[in-house]
Protein backbone atom coordinates (compact mmCIF):
# COMPACT_ATOMS: atom_id res chain seq x y z
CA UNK A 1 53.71 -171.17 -204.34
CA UNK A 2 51.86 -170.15 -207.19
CA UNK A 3 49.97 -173.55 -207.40
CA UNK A 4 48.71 -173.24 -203.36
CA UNK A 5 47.38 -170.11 -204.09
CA UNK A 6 45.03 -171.54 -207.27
CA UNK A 7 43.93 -174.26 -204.64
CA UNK A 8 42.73 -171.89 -201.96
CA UNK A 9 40.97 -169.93 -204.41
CA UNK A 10 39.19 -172.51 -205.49
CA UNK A 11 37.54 -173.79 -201.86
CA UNK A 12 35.26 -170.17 -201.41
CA UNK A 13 33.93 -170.98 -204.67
CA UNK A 14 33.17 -174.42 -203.84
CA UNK A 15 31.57 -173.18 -200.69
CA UNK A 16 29.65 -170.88 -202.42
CA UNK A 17 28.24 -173.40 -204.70
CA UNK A 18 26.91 -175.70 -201.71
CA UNK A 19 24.98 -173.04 -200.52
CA UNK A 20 23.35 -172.25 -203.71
CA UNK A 21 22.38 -176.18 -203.88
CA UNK A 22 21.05 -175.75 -200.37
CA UNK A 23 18.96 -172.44 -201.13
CA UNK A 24 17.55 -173.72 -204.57
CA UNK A 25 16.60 -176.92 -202.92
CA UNK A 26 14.83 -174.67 -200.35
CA UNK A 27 13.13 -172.75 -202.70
CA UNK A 28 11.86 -175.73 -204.53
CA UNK A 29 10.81 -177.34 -200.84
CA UNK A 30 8.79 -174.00 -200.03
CA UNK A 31 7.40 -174.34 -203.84
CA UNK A 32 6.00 -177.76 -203.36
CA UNK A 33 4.88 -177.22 -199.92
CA UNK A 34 3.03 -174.31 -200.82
CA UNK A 35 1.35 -176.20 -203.68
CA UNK A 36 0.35 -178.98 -201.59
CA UNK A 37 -1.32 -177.53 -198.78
CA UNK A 38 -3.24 -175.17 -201.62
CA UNK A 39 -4.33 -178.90 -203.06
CA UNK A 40 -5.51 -179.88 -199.43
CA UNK A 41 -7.12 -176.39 -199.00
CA UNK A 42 -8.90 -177.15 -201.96
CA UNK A 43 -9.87 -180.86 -200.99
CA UNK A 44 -10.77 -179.42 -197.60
CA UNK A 45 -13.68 -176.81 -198.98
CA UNK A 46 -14.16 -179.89 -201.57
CA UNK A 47 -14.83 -182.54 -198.86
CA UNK A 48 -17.33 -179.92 -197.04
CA UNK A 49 -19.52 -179.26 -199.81
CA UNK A 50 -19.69 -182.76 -200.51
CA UNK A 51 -20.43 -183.62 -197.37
CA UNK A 52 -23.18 -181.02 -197.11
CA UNK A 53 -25.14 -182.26 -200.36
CA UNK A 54 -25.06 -185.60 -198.38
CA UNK A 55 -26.51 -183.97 -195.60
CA UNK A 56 -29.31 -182.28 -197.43
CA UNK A 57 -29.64 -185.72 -199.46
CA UNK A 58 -30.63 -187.66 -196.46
CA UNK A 59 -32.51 -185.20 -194.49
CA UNK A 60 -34.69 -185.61 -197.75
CA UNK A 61 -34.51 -189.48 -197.61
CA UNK A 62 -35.41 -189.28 -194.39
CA UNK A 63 -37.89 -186.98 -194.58
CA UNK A 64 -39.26 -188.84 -197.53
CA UNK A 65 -39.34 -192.09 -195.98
CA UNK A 66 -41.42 -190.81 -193.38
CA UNK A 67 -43.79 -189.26 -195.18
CA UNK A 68 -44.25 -192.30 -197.13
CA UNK A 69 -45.13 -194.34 -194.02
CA UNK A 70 -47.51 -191.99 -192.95
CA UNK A 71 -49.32 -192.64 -196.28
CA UNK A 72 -49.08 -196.48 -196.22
CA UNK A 73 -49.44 -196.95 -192.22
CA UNK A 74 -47.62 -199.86 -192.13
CA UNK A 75 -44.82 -199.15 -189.08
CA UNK A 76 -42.02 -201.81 -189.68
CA UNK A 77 -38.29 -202.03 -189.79
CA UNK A 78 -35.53 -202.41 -192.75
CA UNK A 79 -32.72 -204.22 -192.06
CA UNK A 80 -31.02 -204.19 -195.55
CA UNK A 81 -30.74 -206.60 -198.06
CA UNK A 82 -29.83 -210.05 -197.11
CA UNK A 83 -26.39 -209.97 -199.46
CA UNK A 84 -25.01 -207.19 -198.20
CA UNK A 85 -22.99 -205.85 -195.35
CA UNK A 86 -23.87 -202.13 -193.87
CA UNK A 87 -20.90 -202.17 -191.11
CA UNK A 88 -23.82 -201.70 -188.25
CA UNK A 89 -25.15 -199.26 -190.05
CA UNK A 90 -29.16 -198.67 -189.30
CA UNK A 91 -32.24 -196.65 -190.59
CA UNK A 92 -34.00 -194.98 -187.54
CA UNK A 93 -36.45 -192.55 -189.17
CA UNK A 94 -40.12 -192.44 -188.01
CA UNK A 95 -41.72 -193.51 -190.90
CA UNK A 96 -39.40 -196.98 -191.98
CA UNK A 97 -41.95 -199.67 -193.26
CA UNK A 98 -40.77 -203.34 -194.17
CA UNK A 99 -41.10 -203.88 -198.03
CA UNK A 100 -41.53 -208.14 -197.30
CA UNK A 101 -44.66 -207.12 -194.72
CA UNK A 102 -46.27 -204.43 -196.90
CA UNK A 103 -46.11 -207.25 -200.01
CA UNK A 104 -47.25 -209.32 -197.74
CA UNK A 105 -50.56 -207.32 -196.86
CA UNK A 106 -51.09 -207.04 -200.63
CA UNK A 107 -50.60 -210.17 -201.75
CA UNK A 108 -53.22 -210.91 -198.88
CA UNK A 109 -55.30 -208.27 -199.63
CA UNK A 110 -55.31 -210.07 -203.35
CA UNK A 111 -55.86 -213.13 -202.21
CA UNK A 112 -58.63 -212.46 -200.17
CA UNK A 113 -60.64 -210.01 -202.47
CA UNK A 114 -59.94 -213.19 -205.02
CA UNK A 115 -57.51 -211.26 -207.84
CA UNK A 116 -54.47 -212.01 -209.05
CA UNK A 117 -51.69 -211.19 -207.34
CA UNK A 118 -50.43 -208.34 -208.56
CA UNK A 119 -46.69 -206.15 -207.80
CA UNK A 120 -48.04 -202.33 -207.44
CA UNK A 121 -50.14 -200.86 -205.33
CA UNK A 122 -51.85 -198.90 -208.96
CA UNK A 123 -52.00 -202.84 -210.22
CA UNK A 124 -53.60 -203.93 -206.72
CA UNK A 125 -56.29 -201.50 -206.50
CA UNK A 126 -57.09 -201.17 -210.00
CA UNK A 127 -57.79 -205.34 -209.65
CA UNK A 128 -59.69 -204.74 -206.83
CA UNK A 129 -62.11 -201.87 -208.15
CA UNK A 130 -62.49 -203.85 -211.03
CA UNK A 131 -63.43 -206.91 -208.35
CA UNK A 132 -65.98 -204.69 -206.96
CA UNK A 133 -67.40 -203.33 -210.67
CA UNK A 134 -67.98 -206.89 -211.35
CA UNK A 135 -69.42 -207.76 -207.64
CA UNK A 136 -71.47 -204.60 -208.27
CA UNK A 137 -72.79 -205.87 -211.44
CA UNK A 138 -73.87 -209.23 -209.95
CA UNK A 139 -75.47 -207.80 -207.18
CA UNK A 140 -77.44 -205.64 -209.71
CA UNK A 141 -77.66 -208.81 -212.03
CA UNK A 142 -79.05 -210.89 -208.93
CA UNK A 143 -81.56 -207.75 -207.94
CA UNK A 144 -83.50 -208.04 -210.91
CA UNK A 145 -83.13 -211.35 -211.77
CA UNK A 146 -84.87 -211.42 -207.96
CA UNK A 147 -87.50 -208.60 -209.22
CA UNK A 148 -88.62 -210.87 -212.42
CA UNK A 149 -88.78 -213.88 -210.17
CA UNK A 150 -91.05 -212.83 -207.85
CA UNK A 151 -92.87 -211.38 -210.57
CA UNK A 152 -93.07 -214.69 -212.09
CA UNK A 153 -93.68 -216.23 -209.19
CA UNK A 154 -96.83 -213.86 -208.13
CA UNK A 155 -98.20 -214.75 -211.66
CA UNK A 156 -97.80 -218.74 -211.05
CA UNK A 157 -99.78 -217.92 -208.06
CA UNK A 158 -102.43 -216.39 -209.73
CA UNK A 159 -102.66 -218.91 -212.11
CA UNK A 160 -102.29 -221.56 -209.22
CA UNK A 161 -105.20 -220.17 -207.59
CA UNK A 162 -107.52 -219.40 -210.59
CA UNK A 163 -106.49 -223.34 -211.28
CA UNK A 164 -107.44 -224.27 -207.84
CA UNK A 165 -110.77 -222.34 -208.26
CA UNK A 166 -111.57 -223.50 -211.95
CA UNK A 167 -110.49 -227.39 -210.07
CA UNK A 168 -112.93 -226.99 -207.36
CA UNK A 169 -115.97 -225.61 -209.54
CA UNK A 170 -115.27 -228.28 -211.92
CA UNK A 171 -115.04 -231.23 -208.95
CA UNK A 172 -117.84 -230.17 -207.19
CA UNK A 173 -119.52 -230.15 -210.90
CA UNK A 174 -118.72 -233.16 -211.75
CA UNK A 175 -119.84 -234.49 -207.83
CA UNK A 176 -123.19 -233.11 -208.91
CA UNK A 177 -122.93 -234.96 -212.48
CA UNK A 178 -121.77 -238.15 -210.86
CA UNK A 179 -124.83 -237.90 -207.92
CA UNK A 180 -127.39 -237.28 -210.62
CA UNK A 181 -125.72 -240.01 -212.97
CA UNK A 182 -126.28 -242.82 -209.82
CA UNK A 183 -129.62 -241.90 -208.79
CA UNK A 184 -130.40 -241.95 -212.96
CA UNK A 185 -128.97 -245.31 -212.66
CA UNK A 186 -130.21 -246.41 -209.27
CA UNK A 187 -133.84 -245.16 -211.36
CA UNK A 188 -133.48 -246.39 -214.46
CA UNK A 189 -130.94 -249.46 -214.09
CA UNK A 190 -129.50 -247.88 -217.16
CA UNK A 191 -125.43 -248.59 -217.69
CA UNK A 192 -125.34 -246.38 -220.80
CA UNK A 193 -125.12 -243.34 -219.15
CA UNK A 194 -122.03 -244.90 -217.04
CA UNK A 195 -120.59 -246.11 -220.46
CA UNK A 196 -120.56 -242.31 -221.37
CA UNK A 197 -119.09 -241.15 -218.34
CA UNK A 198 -116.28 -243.97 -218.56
CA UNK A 199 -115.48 -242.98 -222.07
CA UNK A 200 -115.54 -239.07 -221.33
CA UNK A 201 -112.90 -240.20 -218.20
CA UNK A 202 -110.50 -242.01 -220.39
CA UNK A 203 -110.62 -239.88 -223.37
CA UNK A 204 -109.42 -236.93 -220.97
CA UNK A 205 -107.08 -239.46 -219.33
CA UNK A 206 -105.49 -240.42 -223.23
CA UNK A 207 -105.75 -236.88 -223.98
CA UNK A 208 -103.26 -235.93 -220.87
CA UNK A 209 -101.27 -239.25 -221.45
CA UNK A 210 -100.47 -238.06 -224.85
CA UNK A 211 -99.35 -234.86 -223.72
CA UNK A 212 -96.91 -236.17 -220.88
CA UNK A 213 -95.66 -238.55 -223.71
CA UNK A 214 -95.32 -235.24 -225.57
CA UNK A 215 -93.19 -233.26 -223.22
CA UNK A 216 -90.81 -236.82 -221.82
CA UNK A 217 -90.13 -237.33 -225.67
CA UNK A 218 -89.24 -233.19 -226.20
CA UNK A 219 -87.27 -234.08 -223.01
CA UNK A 220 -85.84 -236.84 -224.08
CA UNK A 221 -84.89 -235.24 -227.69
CA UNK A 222 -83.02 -232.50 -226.67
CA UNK A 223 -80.78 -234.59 -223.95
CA UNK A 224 -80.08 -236.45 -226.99
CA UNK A 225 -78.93 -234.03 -229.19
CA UNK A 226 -76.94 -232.42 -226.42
CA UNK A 227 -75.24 -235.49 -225.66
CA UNK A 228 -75.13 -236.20 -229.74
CA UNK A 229 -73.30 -232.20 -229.74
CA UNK A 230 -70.84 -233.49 -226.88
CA UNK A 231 -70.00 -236.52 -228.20
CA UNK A 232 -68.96 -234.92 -231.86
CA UNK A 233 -66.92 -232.47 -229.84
CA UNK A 234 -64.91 -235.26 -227.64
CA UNK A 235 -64.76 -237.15 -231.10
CA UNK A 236 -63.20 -234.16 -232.69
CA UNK A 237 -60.92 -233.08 -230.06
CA UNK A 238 -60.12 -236.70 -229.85
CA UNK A 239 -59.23 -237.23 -233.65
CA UNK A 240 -57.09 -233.71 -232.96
CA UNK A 241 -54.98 -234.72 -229.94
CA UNK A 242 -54.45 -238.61 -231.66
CA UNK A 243 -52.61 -236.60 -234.10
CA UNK A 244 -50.49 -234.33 -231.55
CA UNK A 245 -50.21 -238.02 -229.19
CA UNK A 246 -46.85 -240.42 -229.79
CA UNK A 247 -45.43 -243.37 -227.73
CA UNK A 248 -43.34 -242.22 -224.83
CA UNK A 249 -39.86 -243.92 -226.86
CA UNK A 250 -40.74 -241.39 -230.18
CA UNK A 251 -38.64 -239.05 -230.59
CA UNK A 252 -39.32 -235.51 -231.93
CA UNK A 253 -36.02 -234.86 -234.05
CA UNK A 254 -32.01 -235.98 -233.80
CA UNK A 255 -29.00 -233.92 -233.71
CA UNK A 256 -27.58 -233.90 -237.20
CA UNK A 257 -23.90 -231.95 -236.22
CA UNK A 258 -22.11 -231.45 -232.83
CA UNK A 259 -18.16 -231.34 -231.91
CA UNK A 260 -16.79 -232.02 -228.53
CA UNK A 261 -16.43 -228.85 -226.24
CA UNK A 262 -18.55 -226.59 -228.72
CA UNK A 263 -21.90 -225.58 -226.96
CA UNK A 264 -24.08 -225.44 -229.81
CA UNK A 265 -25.27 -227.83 -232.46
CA UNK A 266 -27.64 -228.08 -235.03
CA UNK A 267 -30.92 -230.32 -235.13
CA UNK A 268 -33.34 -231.68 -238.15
CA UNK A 269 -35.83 -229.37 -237.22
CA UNK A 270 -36.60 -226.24 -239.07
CA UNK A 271 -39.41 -223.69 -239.75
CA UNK A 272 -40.63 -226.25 -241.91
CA UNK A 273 -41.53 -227.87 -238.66
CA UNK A 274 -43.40 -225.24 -237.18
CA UNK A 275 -40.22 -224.97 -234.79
CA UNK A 276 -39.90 -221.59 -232.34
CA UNK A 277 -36.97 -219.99 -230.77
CA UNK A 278 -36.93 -220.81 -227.18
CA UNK A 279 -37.69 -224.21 -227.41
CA UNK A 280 -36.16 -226.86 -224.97
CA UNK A 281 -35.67 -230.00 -226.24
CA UNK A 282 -34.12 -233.00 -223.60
CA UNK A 283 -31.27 -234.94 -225.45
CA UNK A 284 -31.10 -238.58 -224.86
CA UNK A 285 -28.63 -241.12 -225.98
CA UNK A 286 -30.26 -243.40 -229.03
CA UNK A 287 -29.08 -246.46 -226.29
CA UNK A 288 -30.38 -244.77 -222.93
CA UNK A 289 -33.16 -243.17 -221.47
CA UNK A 290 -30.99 -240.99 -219.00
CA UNK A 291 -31.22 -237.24 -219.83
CA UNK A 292 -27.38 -235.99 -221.27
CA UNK A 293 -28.26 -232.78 -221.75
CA UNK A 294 -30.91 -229.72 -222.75
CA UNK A 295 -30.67 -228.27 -226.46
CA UNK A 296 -32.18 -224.58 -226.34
CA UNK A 297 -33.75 -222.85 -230.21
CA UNK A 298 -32.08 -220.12 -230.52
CA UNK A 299 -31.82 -219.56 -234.77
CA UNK A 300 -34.30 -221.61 -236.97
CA UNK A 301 -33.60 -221.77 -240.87
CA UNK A 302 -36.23 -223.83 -243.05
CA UNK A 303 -34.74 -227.30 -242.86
CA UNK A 304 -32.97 -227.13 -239.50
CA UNK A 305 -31.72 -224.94 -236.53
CA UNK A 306 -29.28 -223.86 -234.49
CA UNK A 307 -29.67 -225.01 -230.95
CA UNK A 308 -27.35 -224.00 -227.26
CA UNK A 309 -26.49 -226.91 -225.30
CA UNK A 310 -26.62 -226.42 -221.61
CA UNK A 311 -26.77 -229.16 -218.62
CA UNK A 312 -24.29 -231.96 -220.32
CA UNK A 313 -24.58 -234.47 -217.53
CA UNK A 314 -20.74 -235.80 -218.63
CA UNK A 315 -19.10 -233.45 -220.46
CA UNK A 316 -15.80 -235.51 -221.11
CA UNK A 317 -17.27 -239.02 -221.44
CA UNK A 318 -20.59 -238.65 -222.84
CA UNK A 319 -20.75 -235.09 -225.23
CA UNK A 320 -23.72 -234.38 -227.51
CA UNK A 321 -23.16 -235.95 -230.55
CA UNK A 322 -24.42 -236.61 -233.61
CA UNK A 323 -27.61 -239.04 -233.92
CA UNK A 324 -28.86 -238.18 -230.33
CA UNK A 325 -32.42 -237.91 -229.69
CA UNK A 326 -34.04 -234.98 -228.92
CA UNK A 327 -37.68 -234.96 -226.74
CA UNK A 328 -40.38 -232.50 -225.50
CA UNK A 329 -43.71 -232.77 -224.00
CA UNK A 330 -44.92 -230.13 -225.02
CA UNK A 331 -44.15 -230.09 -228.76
CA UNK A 332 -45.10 -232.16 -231.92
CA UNK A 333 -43.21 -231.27 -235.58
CA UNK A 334 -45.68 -229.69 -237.98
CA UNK A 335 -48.43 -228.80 -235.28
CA UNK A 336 -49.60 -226.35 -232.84
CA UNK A 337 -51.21 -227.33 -229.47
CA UNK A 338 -54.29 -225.76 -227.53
CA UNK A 339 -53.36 -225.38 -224.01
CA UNK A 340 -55.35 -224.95 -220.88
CA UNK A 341 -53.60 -223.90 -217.33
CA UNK A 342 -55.21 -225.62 -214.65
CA UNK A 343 -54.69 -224.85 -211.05
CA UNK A 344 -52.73 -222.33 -209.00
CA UNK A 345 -48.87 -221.21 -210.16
CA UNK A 346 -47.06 -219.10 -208.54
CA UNK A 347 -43.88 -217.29 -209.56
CA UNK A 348 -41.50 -217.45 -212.08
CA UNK A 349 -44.21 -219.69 -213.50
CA UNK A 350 -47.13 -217.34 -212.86
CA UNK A 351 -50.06 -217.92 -215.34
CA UNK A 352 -49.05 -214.49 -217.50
CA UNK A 353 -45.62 -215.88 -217.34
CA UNK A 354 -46.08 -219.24 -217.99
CA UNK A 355 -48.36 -218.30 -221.22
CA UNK A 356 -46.09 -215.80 -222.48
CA UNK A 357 -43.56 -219.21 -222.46
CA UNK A 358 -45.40 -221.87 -224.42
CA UNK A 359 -47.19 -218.81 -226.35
CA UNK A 360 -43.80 -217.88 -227.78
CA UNK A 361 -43.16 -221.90 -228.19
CA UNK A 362 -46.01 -222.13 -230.85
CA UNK A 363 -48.75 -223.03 -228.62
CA UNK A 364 -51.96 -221.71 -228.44
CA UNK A 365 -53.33 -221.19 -224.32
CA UNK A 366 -57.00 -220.80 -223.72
CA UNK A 367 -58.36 -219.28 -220.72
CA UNK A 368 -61.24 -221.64 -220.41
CA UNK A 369 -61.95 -225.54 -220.29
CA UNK A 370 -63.70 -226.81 -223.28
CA UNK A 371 -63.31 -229.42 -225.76
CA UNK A 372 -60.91 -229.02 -227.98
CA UNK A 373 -58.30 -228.63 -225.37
CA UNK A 374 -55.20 -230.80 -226.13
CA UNK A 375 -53.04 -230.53 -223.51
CA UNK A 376 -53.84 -229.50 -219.77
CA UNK A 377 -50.88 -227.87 -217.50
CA UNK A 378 -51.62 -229.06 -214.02
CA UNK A 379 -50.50 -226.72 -211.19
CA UNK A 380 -50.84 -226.21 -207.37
CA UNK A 381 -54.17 -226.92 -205.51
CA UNK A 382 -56.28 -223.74 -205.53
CA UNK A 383 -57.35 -221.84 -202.60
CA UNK A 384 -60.82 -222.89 -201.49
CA UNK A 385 -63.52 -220.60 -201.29
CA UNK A 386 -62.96 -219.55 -197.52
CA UNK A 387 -59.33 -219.31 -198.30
CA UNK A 388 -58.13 -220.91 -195.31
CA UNK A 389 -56.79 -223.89 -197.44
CA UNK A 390 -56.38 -225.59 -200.59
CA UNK A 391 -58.98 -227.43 -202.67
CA UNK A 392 -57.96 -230.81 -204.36
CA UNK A 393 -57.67 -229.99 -208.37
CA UNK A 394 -58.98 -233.20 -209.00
CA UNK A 395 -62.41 -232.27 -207.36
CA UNK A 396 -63.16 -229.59 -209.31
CA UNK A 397 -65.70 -229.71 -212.59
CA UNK A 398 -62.56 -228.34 -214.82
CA UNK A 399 -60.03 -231.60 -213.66
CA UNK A 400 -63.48 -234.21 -214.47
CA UNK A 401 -64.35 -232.50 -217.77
CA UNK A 402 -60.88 -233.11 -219.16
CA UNK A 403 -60.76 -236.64 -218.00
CA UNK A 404 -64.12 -237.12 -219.73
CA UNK A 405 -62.64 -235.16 -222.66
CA UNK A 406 -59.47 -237.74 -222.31
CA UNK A 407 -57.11 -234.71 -222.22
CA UNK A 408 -53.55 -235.14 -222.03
CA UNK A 409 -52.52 -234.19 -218.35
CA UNK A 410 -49.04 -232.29 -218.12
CA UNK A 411 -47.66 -231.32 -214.55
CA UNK A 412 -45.44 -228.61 -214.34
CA UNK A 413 -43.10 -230.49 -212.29
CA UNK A 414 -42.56 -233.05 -214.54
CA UNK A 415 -42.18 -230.33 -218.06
CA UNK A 416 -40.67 -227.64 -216.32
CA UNK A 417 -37.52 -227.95 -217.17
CA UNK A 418 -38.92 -227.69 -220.84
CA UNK A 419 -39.90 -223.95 -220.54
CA UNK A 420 -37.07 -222.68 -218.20
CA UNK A 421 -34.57 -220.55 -219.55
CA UNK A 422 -30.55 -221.65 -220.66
CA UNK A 423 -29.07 -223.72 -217.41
């Protein structure tokens, strides 16, 4: 009896303790829920600010994109980058311009003022002012060269006229002289005053014989020494570009270590060799002309260099190895060459570009044809002077000077791959 009571004792207790469990658990419920929505309070007034600054962000976009088209004028549409994906989204404010048409109109605008095309609108009209400053100055050049010519010209007159009178007095003079001389003769039957007259006549004839001679042999002199000036020049920039010149099958240097799989190597070219960082050498097998592979300079000690290899046309048959040739058009060991840019390029080989390139290869680039040229870059056909087309290269006095001038010819097409960077 004692024992049942102990058991029923024990069952409030138990009781008790199941609904402290439940109220704690409540407690801690109310505790979290509490916190939670205090978080999401927090988010909420979080969210709305942020989403206000957007707001304000692209009312001044907006308002900022129309203001700029009411500068430039140039009504358009954007429709986004070409790589991207908006989800539908559009741009609908009054003053939207298309970037490609406004480049467009400069590039345009560049081309038909005759400037480079350049990528600012400071850039554009800076070019252009300085177009018209030199327009300007021709125009004033032309003006007075105008002035002294007809200046000149009303003095030739003068002198044309006081010749013409001084021509007639004398001809009607010696009309008289030449009457009176006949009748004297048809009087006298004398020939020695006709003797006199004869010799008088062919004295002044020898006289103004001599002088012609005179002036065709000054003439003649100075085409001679002009031609004697060109000729030393061609021989010089001859004797100059035999020494940069080598048979298509020379090489310009070998590998002298490579492993298989490792993408750089070193060559037998050094600063010894006048060799520059950045330049692209083709690498041929000693037994084939087919291209493996391009070697790019990128660490040159004095004896040899340290070189990337890039474009291995087999890379598990045929890797660069030791002994293979190396080749470039546009650079002998030991010498720098003088390069001229002929023709229209257009990006990424732009002229500023493309003589930054072989500028930082070693090479000297001239802005203007002229003997002692070595090597000639040949580009696009210009624009002719309406612009409504191209002129051939080959007509212009540039292309026939450097074939006189035996210039080695270098299309960009065919060296390109020389000056492009790491494939």
């Amino acid at each position: 009896m004692h024992t049942r009571q102990s058991g029923a004792a024990h069952v409030p207790i138990m009781f008790f303790l199941i609904l402290l469990v439940l109220f704690l658990g409540t407690l801690g419920f109310a505790y979290v829920t509490l916190t939670k929505n205090g978080e999401l309070m927090q988010d909420r007034d979080d969210a709305i600010a942020q989403a206000k600054e957007l707001t304000n962000r692209a009312l001044l976009v907006e308002h900022y994109i129309e203001d700029l088209g009411l500068v430039v004028g140039k009504p358009g549409e954007y429709k986004g980058r070409a790589n991207r994906d908006y989800d539908g989204a559009t741009l609908t404010s009054p003053g939207m311009m298309n970037p490609a048409e406004i480049k467009q109109v400069m590039e345009n605008a560049c081309s038909a003022a005759g400037v480079s095309v350049s990528t600012s609108l400071e850039n554009v009209f800076n070019s252009m002012v300085t177009r018209i400053n030199q327009l300007q100055d021709r125009v004033t050049s032309a003006e007075g060269e105008l002035a002294k010519a007809i200046a000149d010209k009303n003095a030739v007159d003068d002198k044309f006229r006081t010749a013409t009178t001084d021509a007639t007095a004398r001809a009607r003079e010696f009309t008289q002289n030449l009457d009176q001389a006949r009748a004297e003769f048809e009087q006298f039957r004398s020939s020695q005053a006709g003797t006199i007259a004869n010799l008088r006549q062919n004295l002044i004839d020898k006289d103004n014989e001599l002088l012609q001679n005179n002036e065709t042999a000054a003439a003649t002199e100075k085409g001679l020494r002009g031609e004697i000036s060109l000729l030393q020049n061609q021989n010089s920039a001859l004797v100059s570009r035999e020494e940069l010149r080598k048979p298509a099958d020379v090489s310009d240097g070998k590998i002298i270590a490579a492993r298989d799989g490792v993408r750089t190597a070193f060559i037998g070219l050094g600063k010894k060799d006048l060799l520059q960082p950045g330049t692209m050498f083709r690498i041929r097998n000693p037994r084939s002309d087919a291209v493996k592979g391009y070697a790019e300079v990128i660490r040159v000690e004095e004896e040899r260099a340290e070189v990337k290899l890039s474009g291995i046309a087999d890379p598990v048959g045929d890797w660069v190895r030791k002994g293979d040739l190396l080749y470039n058009d546009l650079y002998t060991p030991g010498m720098s060459r003088t390069i001229y840019l002929m023709g229209r390029f257009s990006a990424p080989y732009n002229k500023d570009a493309l003589s930054t390139l072989l500028t930082r290869l070693g090479n000297k680039v001239v802005t203007k044809m002229a003997p002692g040229v070595d090597t000639v870059v040949l580009g696009n056909d210009p624009i002719n002077e309406d612009g409504d087309g191209f002129a051939s290269i080959e007509d212009s006095d540039e292309y026939k000077n450097a074939v006189q001038w035996r210039v080695e010819f270098a299309p960009l097409l065919k060296i390109r791959d020389l000056i492009a960077p790491s494939k």
